[in-house]
Protein backbone atom coordinates (compact mmCIF):
# COMPACT_ATOMS: atom_id res chain seq x y z
CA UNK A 1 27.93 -11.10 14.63
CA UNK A 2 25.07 -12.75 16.41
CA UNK A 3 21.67 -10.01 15.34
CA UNK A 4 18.54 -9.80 17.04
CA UNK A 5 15.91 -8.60 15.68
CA UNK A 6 12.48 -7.69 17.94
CA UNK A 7 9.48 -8.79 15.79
CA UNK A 8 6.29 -6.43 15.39
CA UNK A 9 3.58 -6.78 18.22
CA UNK A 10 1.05 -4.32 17.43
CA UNK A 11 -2.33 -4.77 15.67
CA UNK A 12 -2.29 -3.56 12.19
CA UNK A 13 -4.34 -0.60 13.13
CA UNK A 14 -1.06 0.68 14.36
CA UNK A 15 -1.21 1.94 11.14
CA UNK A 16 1.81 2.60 8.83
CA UNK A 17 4.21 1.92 11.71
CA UNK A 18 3.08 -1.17 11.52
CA UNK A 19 2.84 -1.97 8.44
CA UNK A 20 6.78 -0.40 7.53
CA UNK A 21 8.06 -2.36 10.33
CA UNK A 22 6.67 -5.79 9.06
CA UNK A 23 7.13 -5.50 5.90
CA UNK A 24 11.13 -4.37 6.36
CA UNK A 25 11.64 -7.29 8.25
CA UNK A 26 10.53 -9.57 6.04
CA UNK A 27 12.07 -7.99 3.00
CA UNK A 28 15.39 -8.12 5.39
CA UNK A 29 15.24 -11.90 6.08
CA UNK A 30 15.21 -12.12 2.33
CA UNK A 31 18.67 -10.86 2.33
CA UNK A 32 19.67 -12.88 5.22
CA UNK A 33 19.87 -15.87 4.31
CA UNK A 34 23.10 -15.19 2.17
CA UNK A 35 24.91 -12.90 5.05
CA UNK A 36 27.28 -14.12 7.49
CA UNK A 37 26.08 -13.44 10.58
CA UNK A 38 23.53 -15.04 12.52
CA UNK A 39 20.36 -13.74 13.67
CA UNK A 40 17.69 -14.13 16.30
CA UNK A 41 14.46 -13.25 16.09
CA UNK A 42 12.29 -12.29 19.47
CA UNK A 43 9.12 -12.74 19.29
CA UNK A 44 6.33 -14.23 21.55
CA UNK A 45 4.42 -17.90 21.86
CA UNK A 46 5.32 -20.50 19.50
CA UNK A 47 7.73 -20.02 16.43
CA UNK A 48 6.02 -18.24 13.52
CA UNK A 49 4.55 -19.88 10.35
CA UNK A 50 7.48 -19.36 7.91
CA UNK A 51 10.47 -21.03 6.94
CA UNK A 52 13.77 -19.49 8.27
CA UNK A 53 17.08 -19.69 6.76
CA UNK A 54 19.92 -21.76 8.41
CA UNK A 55 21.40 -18.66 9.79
CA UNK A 56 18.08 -17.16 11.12
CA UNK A 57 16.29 -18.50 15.10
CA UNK A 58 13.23 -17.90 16.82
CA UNK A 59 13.41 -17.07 20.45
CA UNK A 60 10.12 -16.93 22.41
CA UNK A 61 10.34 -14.37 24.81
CA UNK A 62 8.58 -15.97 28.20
CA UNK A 63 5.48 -13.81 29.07
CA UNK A 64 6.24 -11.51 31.75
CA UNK A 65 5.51 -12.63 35.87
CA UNK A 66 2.18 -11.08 36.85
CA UNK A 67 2.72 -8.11 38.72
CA UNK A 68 1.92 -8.27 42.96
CA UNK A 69 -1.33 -6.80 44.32
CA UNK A 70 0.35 -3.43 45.43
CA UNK A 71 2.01 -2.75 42.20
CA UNK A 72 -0.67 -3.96 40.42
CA UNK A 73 -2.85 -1.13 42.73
CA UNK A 74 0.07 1.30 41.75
CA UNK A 75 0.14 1.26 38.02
CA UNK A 76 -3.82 1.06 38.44
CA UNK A 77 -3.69 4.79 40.06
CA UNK A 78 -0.97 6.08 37.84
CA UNK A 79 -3.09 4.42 34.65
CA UNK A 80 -6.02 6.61 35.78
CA UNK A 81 -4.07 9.88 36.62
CA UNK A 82 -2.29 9.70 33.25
CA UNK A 83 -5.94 8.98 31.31
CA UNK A 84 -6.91 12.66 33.24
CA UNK A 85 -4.07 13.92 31.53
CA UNK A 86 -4.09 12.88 28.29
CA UNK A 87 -7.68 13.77 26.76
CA UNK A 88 -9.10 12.96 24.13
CA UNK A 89 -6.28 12.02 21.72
CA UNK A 90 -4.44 9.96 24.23
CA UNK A 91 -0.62 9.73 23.82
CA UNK A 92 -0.33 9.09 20.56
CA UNK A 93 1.27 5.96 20.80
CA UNK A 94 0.45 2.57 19.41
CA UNK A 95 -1.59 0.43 20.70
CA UNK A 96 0.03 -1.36 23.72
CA UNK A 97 2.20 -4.32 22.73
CA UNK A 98 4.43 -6.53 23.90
CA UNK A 99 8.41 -6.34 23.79
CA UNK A 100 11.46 -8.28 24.36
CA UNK A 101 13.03 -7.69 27.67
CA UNK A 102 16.60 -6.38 28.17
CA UNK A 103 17.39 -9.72 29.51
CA UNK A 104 16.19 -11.74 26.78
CA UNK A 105 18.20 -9.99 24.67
CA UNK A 106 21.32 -10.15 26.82
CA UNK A 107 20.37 -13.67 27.62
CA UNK A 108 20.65 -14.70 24.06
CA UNK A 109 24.17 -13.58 23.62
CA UNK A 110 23.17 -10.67 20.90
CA UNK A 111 26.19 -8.15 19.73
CA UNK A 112 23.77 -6.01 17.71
CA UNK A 113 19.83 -4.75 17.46
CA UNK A 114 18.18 -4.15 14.70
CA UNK A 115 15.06 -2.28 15.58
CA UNK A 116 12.65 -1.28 12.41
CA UNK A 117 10.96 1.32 14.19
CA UNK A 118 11.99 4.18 16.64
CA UNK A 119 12.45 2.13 19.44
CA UNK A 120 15.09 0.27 21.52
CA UNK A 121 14.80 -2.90 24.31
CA UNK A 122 18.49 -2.20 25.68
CA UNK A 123 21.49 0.57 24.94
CA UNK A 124 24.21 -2.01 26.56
CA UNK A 125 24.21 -3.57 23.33
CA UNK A 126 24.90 -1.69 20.11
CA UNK A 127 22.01 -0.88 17.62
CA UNK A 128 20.05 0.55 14.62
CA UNK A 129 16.98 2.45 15.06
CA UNK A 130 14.70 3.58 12.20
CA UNK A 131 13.00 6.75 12.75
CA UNK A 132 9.83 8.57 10.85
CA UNK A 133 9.46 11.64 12.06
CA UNK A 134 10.67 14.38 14.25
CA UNK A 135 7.35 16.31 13.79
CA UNK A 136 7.10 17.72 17.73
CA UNK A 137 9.92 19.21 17.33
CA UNK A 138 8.39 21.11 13.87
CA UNK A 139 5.09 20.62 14.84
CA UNK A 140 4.36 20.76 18.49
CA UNK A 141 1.02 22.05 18.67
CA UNK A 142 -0.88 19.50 17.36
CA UNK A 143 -3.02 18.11 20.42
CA UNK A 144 -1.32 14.45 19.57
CA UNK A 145 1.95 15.83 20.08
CA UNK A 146 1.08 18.00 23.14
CA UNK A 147 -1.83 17.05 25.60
CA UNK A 148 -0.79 15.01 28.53
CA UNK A 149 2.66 15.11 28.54
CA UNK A 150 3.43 13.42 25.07
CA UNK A 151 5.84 16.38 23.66
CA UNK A 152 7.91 15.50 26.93
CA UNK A 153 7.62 11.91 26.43
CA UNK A 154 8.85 12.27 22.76
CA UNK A 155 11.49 14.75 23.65
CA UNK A 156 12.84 12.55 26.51
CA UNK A 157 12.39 9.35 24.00
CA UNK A 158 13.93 10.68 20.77
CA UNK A 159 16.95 13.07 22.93
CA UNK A 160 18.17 9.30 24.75
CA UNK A 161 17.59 7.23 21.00
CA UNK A 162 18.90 8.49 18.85
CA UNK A 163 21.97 10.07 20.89
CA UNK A 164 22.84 6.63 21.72
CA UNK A 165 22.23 4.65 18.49
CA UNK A 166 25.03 3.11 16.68
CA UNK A 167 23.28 3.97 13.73
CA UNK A 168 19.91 6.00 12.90
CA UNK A 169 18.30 5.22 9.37
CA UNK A 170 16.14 8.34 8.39
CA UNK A 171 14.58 8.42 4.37
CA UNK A 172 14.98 12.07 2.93
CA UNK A 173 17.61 14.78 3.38
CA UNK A 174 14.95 16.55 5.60
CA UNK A 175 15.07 13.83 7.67
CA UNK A 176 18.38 13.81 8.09
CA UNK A 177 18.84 17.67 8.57
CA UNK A 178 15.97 17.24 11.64
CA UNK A 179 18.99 14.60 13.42
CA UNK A 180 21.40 17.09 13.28
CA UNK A 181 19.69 20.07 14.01
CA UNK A 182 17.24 18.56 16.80
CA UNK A 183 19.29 16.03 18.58
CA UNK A 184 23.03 16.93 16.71
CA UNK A 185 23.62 13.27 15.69
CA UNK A 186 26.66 13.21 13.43
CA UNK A 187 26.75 12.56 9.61
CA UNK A 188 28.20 9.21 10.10
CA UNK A 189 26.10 7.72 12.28
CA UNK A 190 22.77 8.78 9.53
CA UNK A 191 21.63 6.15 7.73
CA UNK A 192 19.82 7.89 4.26
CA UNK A 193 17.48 4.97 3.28
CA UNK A 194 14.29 5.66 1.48
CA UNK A 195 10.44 4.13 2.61
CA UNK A 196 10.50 1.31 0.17
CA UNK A 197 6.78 0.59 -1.82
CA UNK A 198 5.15 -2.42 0.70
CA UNK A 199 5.56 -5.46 -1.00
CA UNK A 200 1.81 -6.35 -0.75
CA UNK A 201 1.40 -3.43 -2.27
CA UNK A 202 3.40 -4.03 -5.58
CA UNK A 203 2.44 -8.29 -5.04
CA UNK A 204 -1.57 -7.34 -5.46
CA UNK A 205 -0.55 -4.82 -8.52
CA UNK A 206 0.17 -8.15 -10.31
CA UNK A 207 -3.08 -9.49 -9.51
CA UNK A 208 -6.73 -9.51 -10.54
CA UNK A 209 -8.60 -8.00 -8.58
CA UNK A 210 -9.63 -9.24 -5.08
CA UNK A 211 -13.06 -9.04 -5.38
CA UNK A 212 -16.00 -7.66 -7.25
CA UNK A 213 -16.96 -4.13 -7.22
CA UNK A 214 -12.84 -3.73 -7.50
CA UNK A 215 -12.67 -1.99 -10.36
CA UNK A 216 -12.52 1.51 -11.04
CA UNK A 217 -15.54 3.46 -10.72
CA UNK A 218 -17.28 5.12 -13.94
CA UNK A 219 -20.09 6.98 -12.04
CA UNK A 220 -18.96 9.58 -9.56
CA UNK A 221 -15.36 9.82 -9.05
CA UNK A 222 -14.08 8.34 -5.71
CA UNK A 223 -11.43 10.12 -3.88
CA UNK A 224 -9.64 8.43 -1.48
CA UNK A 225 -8.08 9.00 1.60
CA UNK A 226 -6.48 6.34 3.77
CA UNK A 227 -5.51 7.78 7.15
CA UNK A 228 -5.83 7.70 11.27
CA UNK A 229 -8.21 10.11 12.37
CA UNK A 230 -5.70 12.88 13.81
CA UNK A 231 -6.09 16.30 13.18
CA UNK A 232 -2.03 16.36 11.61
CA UNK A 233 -3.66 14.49 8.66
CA UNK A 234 -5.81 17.20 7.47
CA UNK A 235 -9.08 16.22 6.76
CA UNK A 236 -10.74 19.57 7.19
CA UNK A 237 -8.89 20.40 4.32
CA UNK A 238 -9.71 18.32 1.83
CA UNK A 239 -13.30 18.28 2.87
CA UNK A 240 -13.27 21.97 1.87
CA UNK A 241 -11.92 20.93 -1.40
CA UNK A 242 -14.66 18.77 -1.47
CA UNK A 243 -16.91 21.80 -1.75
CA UNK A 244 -14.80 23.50 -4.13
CA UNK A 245 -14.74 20.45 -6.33
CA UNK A 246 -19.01 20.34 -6.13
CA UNK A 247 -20.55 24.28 -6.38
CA UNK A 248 -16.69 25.97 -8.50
CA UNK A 249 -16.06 22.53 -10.59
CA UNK A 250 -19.40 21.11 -10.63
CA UNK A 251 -17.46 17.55 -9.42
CA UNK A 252 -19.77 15.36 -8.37
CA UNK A 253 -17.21 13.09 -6.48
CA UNK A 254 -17.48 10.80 -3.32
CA UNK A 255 -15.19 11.15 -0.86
CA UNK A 256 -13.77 8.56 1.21
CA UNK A 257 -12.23 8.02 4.49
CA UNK A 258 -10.46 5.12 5.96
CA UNK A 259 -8.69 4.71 9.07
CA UNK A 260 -8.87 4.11 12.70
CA UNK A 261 -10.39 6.63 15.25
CA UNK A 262 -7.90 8.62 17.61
CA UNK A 263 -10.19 11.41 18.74
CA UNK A 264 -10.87 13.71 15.82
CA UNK A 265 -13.22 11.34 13.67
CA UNK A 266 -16.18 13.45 15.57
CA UNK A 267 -15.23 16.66 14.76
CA UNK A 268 -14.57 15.78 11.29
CA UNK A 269 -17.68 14.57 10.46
CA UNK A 270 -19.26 17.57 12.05
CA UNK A 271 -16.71 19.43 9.73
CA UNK A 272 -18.80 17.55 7.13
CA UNK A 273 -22.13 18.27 7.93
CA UNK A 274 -21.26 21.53 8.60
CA UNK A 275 -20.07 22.10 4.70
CA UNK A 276 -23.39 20.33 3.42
CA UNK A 277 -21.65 17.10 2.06
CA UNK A 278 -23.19 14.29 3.76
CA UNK A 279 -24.11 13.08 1.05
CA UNK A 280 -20.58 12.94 -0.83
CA UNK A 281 -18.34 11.57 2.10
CA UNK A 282 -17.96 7.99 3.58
CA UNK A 283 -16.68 6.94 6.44
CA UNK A 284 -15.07 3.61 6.64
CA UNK A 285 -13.39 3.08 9.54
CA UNK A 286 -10.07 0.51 9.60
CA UNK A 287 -10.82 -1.61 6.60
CA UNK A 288 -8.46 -5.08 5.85
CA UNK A 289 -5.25 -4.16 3.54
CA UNK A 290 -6.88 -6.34 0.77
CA UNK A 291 -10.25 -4.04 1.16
CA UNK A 292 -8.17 -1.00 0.92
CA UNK A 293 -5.85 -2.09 -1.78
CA UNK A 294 -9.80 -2.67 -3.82
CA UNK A 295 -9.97 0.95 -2.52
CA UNK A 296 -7.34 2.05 -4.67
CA UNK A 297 -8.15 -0.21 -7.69
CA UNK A 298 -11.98 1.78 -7.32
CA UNK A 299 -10.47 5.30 -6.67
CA UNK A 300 -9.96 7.80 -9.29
CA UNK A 301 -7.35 9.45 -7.31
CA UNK A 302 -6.10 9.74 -3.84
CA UNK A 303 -5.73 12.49 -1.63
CA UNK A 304 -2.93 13.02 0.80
CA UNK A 305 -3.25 16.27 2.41
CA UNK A 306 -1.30 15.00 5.66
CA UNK A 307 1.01 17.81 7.23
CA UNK A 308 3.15 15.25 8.52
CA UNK A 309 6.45 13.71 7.09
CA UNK A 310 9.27 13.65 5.49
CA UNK A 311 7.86 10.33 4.04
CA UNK A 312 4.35 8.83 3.88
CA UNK A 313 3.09 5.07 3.17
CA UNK A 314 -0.08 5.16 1.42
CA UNK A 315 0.78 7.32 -1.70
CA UNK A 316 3.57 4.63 -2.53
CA UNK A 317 0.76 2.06 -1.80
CA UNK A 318 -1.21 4.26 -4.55
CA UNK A 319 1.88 4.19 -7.05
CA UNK A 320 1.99 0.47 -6.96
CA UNK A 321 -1.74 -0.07 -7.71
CA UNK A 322 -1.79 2.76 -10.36
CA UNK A 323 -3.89 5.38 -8.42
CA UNK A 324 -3.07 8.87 -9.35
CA UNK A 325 -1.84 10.99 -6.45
CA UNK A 326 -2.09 14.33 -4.96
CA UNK A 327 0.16 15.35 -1.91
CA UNK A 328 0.95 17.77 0.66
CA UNK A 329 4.39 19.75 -0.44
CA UNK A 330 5.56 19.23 2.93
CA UNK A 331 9.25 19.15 3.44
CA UNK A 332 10.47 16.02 2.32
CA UNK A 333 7.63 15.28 -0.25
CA UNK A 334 9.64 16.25 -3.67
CA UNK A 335 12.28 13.75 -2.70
CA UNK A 336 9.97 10.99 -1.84
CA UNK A 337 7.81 11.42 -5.13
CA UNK A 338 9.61 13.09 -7.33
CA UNK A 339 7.12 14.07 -10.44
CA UNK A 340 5.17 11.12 -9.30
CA UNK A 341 2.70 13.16 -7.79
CA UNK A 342 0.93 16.31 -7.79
CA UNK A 343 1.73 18.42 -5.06
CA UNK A 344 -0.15 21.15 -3.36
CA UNK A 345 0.27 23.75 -0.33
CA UNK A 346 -0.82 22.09 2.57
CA UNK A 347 -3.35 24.01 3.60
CA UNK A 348 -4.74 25.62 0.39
CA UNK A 349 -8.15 23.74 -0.14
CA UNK A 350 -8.52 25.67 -3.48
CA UNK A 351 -5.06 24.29 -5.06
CA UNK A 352 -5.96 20.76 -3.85
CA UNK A 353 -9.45 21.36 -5.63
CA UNK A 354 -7.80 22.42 -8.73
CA UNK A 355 -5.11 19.49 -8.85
CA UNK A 356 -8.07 16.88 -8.02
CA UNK A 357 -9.89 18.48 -10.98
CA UNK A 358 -6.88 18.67 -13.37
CA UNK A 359 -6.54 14.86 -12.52
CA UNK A 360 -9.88 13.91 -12.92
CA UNK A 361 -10.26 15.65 -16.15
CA UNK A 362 -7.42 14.98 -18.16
CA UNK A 363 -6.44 11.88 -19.18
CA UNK A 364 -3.21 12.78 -20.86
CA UNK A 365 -1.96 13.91 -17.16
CA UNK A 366 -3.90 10.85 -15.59
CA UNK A 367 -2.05 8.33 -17.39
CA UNK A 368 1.34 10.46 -16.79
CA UNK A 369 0.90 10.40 -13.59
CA UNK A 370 -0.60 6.71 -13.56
CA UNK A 371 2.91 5.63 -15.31
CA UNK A 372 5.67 7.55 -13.67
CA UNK A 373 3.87 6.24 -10.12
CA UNK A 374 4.12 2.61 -11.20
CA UNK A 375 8.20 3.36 -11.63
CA UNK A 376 8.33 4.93 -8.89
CA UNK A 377 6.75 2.59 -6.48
CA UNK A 378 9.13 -0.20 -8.26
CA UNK A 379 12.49 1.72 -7.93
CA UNK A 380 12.80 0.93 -3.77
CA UNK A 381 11.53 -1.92 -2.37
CA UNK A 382 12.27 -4.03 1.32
CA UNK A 383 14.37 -5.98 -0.21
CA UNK A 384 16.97 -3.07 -1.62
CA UNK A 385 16.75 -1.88 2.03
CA UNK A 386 17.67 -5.12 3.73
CA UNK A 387 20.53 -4.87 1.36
CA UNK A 388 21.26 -1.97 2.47
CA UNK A 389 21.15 -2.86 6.30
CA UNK A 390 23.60 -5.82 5.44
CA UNK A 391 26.29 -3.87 4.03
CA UNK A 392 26.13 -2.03 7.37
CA UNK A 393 26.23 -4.81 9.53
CA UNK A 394 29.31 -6.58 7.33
CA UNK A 395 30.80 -3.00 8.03
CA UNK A 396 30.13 -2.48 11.67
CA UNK A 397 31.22 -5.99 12.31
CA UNK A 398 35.07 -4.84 12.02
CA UNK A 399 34.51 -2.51 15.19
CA UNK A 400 32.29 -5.40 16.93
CA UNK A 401 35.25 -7.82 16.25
CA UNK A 402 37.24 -5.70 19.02
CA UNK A 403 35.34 -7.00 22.02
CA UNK A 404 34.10 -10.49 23.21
């Protein structure tokens, strides 16, 4: 079969999205270069800096005609109407990127999409989709999930996507269970592949350290938390932990944030001020992957209080570079990190105190915990997924065979 395969547009502060998508793809054309089919890869301006294998082309996708002064006036009006809509956490989408175009894809003679993320360029040709989370259909009241129109987008979206996929890769049982109950997309067409551990994840745990100031800190604790600013990741939470750890544990610890701002960065360091620990939080805005991997190295532990899921980036990030974890037992979690981690109701500051405590206190279940994340990170990686993905494409082939 000829594959195409849409390459990643976004900006890194996409965030995890991002960050999954790239790094599947290039732990897929790995496995590539020893399949039998050929593959294209769209992607815009000249061909990338990397060698391909024999089987594997670039195709630049020509930029798209500049749209005429009346429909340039037209999106211009419904641009401003929707930003009325939204407020302040916008859609909730990525920022905006570019894609390949139906016709490039037909153009190109493709008989099958592979799309890392939960997103497709065309339905006339047959295709894999990879999708995170169903969470406005568990969680629709989040304001990210509801102002301006975004459950209905996401509705619409995921109802059409999935429905029509050849094949849907999700990474826990929950996951799965939310296709079939939400959008009734049959056992066979699920796809039960895990989030593998980003390879520059596990690539820097063989490293030194990037630069100074890397290393773990021996004063005051540092407990990190690497997320967007959206109120589904629960910062309010563990600030309130935060307290618990300073006047019940007498934990003099420094919290800190990374992470873009989508609306709520405001209100939680308000949240902040508001439980007396300005001096105990930092706020570092987006920071480089190789600044937040030092992150890790300096943390003591990391915090994940996110109510979203079934599976979450960053602690696997945290497994590879041997930072001790506490999570959110949101459904999904246990499967995703087993005894790796510690995990905690999501919304019970005083259990997330305790665990950050019991972690910061005792070595014995440090190191445990230090250990059985390093084997866990290492037991899934891009690569064992774009295996994966191969032995469905040699598979589907047979039913692709039947038509020109």
């Amino acid at each position: 079969m000829r594959v195409g395969i849409p390459l990643p547009e976004a900006p890194e502060q996409a965030g995890g999205g991002y960050t999954f998508e790239r790094d599947l793809i290039d732990g897929f054309l790995e496995v590539a270069a020893s399949s039998a089919h050929e593959f294209v890869l769209f992607g815009f301006g000249e061909n990338p800096d990397r060698d391909l294998p024999a089987n594997v082309r670039y195709h630049a996708v020509p930029p798209e005609r500049p749209a005429s002064k009346s429909r340039a006036a037209r999106l211009g009006k419904r641009a401003a109407h929707l930003a009325d809509r939204v407020g302040r956490y916008g859609l909730g989408l990525p920022p905006a990127r570019r894609e390949a175009t139906p016709s490039s894809i037909i153009a190109a003679q493709v008989q099958f999409a592979l799309y890392f993320r939960p997103y497709a360029v065309s339905f006339d040709v047959p295709f894999l989709t990879c999708v995170w989370d169903l969470e406005h259909r568990s969680q629709p009241y989040f304001p990210e999930l509801s102002e301006g129109g975004k459950w209905n987008f996401r509705e619409q979206h995921f109802s059409t996507l999935v429905r029509r996929a050849t094949a849907v890769v999700t990474g826990t049982d929950v996951g799965k269970q939310h296709l079939r109950d939400f959008f009734q997309v049959p056992n066979e067409r699920i796809l039960l592949l895990p989030h593998p551990t980003p390879r520059d994840a596990l690539a820097c745990s063989e490293r030194p350290t990037s630069s100074k100031g890397a290393e773990r800190s021996t004063e005051r604790p540092i407990v990190l938390y690497p997320a967007q600013f959206w109120p589904h990741k629960n910062h309010i939470t563990l600030l309130r932990a935060a307290r618990v750890l300073r006047e019940k544990h007498h934990c003099n610890c420094v919290v800190v944030l990374t992470g873009a701002d989508y609306g709520n960065q405001a209100h939680i360091e308000q949240a902040a001020r508001d439980l007396g620990l300005g001096d105990c939080v930092r706020f570092e805005g987006f920071v480089s992957r190789e600044r937040l991997f030092d992150l890790y190295r300096q943390a003591s532990i990391m915090a994940y209080p996110s109510t979203f899921g079934p599976e979450n980036l960053p602690p696997l990030e945290a497994f590879a570079l041997g930072c001790p974890v506490v999570a959110s037992r949101i459904p999904g979690a246990e499967q995703q990190l087993g005894d790796a981690a510690i995990l905690v109701d999501v919304y019970d500051h005083e259990a997330l105190a305790l665990a950050i405590h019991r972690v910061l206190t005792d070595p014995v279940l440090r190191e445990t915990l230090i250990e059985k994340g390093r084997v866990r990170a290492a037991k899934w990686t891009s690569v064992n997924f774009g295996h994966a993905i191969a032995h469905f494409l040699d598979q589907f082939a047979v039913i692709r065979s039947l038509w020109p």
